[in-house]
Protein backbone atom coordinates (compact mmCIF):
# COMPACT_ATOMS: atom_id res chain seq x y z
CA UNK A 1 -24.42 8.91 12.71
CA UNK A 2 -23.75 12.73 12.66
CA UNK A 3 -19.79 14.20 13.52
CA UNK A 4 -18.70 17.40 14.48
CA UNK A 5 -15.20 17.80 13.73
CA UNK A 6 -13.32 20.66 15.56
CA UNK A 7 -10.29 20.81 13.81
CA UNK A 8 -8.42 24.00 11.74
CA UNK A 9 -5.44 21.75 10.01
CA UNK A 10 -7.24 21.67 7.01
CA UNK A 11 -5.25 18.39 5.77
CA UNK A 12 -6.08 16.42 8.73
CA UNK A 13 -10.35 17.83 8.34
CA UNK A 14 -10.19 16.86 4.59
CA UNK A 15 -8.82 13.24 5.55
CA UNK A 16 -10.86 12.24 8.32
CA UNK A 17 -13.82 13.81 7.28
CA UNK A 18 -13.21 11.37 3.86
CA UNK A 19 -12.22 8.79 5.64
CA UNK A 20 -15.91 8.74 7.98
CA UNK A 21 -18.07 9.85 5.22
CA UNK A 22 -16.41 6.34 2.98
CA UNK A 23 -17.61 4.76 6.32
CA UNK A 24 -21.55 5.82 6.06
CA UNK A 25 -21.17 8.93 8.43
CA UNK A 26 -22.02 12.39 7.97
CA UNK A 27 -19.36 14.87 8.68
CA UNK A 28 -20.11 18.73 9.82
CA UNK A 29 -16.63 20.81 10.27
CA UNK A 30 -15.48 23.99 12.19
CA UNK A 31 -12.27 25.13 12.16
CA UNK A 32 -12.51 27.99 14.60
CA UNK A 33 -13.09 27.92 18.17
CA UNK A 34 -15.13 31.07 18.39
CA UNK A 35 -17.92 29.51 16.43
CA UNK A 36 -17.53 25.75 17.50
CA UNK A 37 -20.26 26.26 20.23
CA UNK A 38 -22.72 27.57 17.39
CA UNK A 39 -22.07 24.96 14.62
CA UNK A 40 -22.05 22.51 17.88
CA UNK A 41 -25.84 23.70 18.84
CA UNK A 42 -26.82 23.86 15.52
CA UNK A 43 -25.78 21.03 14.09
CA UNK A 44 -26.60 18.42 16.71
CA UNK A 45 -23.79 15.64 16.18
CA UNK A 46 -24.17 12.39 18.18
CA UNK A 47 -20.03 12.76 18.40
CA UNK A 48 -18.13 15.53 18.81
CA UNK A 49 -14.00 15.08 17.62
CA UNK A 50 -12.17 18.55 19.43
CA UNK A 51 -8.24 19.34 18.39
CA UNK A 52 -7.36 21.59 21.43
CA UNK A 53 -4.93 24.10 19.22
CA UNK A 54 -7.60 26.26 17.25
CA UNK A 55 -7.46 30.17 16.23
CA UNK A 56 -9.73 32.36 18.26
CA UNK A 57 -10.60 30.18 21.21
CA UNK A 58 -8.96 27.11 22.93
CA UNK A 59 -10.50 23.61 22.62
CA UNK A 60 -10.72 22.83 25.99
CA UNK A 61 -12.32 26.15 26.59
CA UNK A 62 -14.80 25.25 23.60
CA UNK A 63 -15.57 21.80 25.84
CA UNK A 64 -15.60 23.82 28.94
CA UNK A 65 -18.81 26.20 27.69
CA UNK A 66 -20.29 23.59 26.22
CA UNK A 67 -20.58 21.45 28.81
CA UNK A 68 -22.09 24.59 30.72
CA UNK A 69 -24.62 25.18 28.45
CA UNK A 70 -26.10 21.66 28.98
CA UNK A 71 -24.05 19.93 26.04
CA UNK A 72 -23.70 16.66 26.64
CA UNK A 73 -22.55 15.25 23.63
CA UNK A 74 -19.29 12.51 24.04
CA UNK A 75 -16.54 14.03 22.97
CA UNK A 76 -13.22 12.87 22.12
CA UNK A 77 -10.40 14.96 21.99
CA UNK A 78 -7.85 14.72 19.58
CA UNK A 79 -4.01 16.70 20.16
CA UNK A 80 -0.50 16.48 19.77
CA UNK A 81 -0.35 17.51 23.22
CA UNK A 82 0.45 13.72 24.57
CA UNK A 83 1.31 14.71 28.55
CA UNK A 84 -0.41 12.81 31.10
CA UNK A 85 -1.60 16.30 32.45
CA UNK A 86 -3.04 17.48 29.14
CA UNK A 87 -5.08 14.35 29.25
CA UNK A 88 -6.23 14.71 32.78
CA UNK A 89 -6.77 18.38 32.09
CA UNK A 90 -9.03 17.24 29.03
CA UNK A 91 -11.27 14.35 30.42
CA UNK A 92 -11.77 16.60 33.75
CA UNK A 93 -13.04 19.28 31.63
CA UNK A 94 -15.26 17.25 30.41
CA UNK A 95 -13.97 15.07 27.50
CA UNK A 96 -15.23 11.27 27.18
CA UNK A 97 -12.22 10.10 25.35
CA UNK A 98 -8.49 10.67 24.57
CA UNK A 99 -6.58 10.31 21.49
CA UNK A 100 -3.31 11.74 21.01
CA UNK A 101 -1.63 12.22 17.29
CA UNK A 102 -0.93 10.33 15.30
CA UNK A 103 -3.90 7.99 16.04
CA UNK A 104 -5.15 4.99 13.73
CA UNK A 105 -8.50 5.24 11.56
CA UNK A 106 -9.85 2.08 12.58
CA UNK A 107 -9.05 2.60 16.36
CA UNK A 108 -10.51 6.59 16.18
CA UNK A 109 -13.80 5.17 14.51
CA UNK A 110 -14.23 1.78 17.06
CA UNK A 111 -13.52 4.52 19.82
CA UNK A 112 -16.85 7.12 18.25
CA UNK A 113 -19.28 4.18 18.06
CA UNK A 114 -18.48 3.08 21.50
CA UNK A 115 -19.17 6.12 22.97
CA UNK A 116 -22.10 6.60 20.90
CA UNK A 117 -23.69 3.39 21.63
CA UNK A 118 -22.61 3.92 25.40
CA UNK A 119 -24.79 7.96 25.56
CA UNK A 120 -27.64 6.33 23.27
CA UNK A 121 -27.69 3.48 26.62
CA UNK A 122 -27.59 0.72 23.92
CA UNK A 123 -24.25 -0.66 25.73
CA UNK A 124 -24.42 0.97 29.15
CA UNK A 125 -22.67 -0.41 31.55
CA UNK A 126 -24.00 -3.43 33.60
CA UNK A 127 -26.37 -4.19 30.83
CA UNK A 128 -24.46 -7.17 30.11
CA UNK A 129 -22.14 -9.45 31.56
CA UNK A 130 -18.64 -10.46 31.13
CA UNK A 131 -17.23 -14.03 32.85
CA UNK A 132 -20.18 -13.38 35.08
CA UNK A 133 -19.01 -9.62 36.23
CA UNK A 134 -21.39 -6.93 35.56
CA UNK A 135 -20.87 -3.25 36.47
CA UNK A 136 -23.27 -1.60 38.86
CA UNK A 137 -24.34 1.46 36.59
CA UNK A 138 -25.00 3.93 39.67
CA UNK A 139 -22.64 2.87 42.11
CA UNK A 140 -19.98 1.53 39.84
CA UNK A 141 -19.36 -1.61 42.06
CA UNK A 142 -18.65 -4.64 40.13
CA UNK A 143 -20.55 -7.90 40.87
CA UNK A 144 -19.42 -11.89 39.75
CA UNK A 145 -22.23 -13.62 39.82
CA UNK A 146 -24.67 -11.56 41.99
CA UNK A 147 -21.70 -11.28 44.56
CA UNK A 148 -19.92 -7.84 44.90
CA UNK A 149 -16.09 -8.41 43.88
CA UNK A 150 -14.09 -7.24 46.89
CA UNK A 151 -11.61 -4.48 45.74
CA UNK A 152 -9.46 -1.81 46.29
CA UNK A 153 -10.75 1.45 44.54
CA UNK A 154 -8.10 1.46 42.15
CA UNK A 155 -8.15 -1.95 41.40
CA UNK A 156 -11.85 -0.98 41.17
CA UNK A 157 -11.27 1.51 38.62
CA UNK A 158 -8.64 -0.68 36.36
CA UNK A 159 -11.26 -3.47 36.23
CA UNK A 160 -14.15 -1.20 34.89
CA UNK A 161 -12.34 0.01 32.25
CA UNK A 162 -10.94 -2.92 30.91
CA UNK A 163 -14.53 -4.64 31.11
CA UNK A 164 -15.15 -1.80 28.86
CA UNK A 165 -14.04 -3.09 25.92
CA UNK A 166 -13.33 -7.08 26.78
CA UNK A 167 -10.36 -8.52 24.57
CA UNK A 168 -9.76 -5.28 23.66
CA UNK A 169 -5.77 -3.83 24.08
CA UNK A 170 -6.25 -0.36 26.72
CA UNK A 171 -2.98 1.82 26.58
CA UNK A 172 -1.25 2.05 29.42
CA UNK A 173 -1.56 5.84 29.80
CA UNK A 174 -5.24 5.77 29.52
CA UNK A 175 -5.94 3.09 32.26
CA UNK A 176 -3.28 5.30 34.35
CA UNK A 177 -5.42 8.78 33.80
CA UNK A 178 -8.34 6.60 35.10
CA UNK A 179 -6.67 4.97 37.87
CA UNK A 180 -4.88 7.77 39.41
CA UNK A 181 -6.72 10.86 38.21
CA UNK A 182 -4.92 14.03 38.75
CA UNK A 183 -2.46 12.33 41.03
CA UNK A 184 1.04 13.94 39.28
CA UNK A 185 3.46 12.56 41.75
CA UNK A 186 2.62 9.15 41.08
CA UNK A 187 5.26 7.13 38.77
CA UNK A 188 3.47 5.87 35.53
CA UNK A 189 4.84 2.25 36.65
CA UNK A 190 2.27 2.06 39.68
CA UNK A 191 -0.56 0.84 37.46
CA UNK A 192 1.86 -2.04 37.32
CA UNK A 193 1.54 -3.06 40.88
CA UNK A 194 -2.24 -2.33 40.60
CA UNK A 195 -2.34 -4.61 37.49
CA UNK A 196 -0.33 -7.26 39.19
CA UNK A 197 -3.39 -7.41 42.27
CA UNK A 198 -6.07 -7.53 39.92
CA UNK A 199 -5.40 -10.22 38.33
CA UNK A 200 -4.89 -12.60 41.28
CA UNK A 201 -8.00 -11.07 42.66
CA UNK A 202 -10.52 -11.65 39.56
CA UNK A 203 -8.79 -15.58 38.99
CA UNK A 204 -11.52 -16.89 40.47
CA UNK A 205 -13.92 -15.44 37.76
CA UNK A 206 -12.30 -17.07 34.83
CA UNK A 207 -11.19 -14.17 33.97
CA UNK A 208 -7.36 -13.17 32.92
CA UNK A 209 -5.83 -9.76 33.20
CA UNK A 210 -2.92 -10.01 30.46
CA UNK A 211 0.26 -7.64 29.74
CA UNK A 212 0.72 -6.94 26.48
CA UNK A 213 4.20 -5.10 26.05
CA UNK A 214 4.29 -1.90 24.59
CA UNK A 215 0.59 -1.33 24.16
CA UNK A 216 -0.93 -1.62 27.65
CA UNK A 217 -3.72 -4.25 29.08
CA UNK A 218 -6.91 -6.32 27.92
CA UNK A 219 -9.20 -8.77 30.18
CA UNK A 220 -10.21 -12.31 28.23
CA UNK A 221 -11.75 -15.70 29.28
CA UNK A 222 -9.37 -17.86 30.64
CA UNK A 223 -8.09 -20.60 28.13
């Protein structure tokens, strides 16, 4: 697996680009956003990791040509800028994935191969199921056993992306930015009360929606 890594702190490039290339993948680097789109075309990564703070041109307006040109490469961005509305600003320019600093190794590299496995179509969604659900790849309905789950479309959208990555912890923040896209005026806490339906809702599938404090929300089997 191939990495472009957009990033002009030169301590953070020499210590993740270590840190991947201990972990069998090949590292390319740029740290200047006037010639990220060229080392982006030329290089061909399968995952692109963008800092939005570089000299010359903005990451998000690096993301924003490249996605343009016909780039589709996943791309996760990775900033100290940790506002809800950076995020949303990021992932509706085009980025696949948020991660804000300081972010851990093992997390960053689970979150690459995800998304690489996820453009490649070798884990695309609805491919497999979960506690009998499987996600409808074009319509992004979610079925238990053949029979479409009735939900609201943010209960909708909480339950795809937890089915993501089954007994896997989701922050909080993230599942809001999916939830409630660009809504601003809505309090953080609502994904609370959206949480709280789900999981009476999806019961029946033997599947259980659980809180953990601090960190956000992952979907298991029922005990």
């Amino acid at each position: 697996m191939k990495l472009l890594l957009i990033e002009d702190n030169p301590a953070m490039q020499a210590t993740l680009s270590r840190s991947f290339e201990r972990r069998g993948l090949q590292v390319v680097s740029c740290d200047d956003g006037l010639r990220a789109l060229a080392v982006w075309r030329q290089s061909q990564p399968d995952a692109v990791l963008l800092d939005l703070s570089l000299p010359g041109q903005d990451g998000l307006e690096v993301l924003a040509q490249a996605r343009a040109a016909g780039l589709r490469t996943p791309v996760i961005i990775l900033t100290a800028r940790g506002t809800v509305g950076d995020r949303i600003l990021g992932l509706n320019t085009g980025a696949d994935d948020y991660l804000p600093k300081p972010f851990d190794l093992d997390e960053l590299e689970a979150r690459v191969r995800a998304l690489v496995r996820r453009a490649s179509g070798a884990e695309a969604p609805g491919s497999t199921a979960w506690c009998g659900m499987t996600v409808d790849a074009d319509s992004g309905a979610v079925y238990h056993q053949g029979q479409p789950l009735e939900l609201a479309p943010r209960e909708l959208a909480l339950l795809r992306a937890v089915l993501a990555r089954p007994g896997h912890a989701i922050a909080k923040e993230r599942l809001f930015e999916l939830v409630f896209p660009g809504e601003t005026e809505v309090q953080p806490e609502a994904i609370e009360v959206v949480a709280y339906r789900l999981r009476k809702k999806i019961a029946p599938t033997g599947a259980q929606l659980v809180t953990l404090r601090g960190l956000g929300y992952l979907i298991k089997a029922t005990p």
